[in-house]
Protein backbone atom coordinates (compact mmCIF):
# COMPACT_ATOMS: atom_id res chain seq x y z
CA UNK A 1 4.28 -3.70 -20.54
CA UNK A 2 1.26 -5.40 -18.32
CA UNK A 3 2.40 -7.48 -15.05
CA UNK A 4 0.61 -8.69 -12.86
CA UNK A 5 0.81 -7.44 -9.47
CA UNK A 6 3.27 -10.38 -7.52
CA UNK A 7 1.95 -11.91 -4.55
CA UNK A 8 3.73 -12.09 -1.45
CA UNK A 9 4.62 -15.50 0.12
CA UNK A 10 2.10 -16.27 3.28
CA UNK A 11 5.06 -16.16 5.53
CA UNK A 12 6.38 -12.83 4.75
CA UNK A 13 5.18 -9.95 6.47
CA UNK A 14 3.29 -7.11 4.88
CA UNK A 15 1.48 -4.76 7.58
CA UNK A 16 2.53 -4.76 11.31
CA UNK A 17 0.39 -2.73 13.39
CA UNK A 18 2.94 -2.60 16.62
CA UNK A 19 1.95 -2.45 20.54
CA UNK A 20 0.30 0.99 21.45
CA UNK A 21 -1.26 1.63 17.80
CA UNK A 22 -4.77 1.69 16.50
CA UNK A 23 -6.81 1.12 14.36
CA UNK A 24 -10.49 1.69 13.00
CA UNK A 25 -11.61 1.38 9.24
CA UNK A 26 -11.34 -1.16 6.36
CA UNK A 27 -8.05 -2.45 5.55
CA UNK A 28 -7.56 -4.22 2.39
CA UNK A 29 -4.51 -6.10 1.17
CA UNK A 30 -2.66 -8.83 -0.66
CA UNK A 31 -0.31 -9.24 2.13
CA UNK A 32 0.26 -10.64 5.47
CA UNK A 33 -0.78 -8.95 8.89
CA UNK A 34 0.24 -8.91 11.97
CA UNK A 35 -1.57 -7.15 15.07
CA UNK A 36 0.16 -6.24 18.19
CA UNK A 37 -1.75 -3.28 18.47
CA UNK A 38 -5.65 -2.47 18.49
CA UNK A 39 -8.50 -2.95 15.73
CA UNK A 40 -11.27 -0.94 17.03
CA UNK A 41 -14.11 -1.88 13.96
CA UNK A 42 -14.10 -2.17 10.58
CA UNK A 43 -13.06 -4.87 8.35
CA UNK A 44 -9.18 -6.77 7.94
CA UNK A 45 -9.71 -7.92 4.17
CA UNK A 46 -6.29 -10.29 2.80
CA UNK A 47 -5.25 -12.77 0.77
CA UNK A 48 -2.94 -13.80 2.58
CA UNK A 49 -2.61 -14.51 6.88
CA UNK A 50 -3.66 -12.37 9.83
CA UNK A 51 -1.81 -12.98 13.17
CA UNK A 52 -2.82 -11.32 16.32
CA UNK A 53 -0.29 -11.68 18.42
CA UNK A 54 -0.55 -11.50 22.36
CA UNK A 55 -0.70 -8.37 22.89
CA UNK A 56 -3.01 -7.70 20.42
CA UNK A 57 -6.77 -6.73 20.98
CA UNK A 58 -8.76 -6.92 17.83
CA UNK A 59 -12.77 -6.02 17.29
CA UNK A 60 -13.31 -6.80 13.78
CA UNK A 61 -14.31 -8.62 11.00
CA UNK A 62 -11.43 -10.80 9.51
CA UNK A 63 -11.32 -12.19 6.15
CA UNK A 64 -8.11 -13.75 5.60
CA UNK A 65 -6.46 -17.41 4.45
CA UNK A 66 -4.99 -18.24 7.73
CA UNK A 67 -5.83 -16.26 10.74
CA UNK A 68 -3.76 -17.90 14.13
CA UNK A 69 -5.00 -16.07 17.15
CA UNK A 70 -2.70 -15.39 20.43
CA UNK A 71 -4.25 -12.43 21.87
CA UNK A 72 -7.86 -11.38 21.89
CA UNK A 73 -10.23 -11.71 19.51
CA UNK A 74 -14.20 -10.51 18.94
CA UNK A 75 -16.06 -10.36 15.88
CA UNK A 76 -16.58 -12.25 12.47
CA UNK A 77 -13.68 -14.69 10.97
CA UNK A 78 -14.24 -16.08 7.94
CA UNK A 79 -10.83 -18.31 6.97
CA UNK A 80 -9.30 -21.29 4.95
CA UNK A 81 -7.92 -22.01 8.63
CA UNK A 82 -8.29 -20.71 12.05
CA UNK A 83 -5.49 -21.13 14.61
CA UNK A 84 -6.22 -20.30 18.66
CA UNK A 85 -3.10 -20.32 20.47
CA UNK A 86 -2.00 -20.92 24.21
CA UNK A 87 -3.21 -17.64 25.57
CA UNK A 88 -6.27 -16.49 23.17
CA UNK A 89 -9.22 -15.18 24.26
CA UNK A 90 -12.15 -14.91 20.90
CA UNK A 91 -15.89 -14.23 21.24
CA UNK A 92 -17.66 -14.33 18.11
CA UNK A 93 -18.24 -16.49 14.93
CA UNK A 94 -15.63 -18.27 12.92
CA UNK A 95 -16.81 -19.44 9.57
């Protein structure tokens, strides 16, 4: 009668904020995300991963598992594991 809400493996994907969308608020999940877009403030709250990808520009605080960084980064991380890629520009803390 009771389940328990399933988890999503970390490698599928779960929100995908695409090039030329934004974003400003708190965004909570159990799932993976992926930004090619941009995160104008507010808070990226997962279980699971957080990629920004290269085009993505991202002005946040990120609290994820995994968070792998292509694009550009400013803000707060706090992560299990923090990846910066060929390409990534981040100004901030990591924790």
């Amino acid at each position: 009668m009771f389940r328990r809400a399933k988890v999503p493996a970390l490698d599928e994907l779960g929100v995908n904020l695409p090039p030329q969308t934004s974003f400003s608020g708190e965004l909570r999940t159990n799932t993976n995300v992926r930004v090619a877009g941009f995160v104008q403030g507010g808070v990226i709250d997962t279980t699971g991963n957080v990629v920004i990808c290269a085009t993505g520009r991202v002005d946040c605080t990120i609290r994820a598992k995994v968070v792998s960084i292509q694009g550009t980064f400013r803000g707060v991380i706090r992560a299990e594991r923090v990846e910066l890629l060929s390409g990534s520009l981040v100004e901030g803390k990591i924790h």
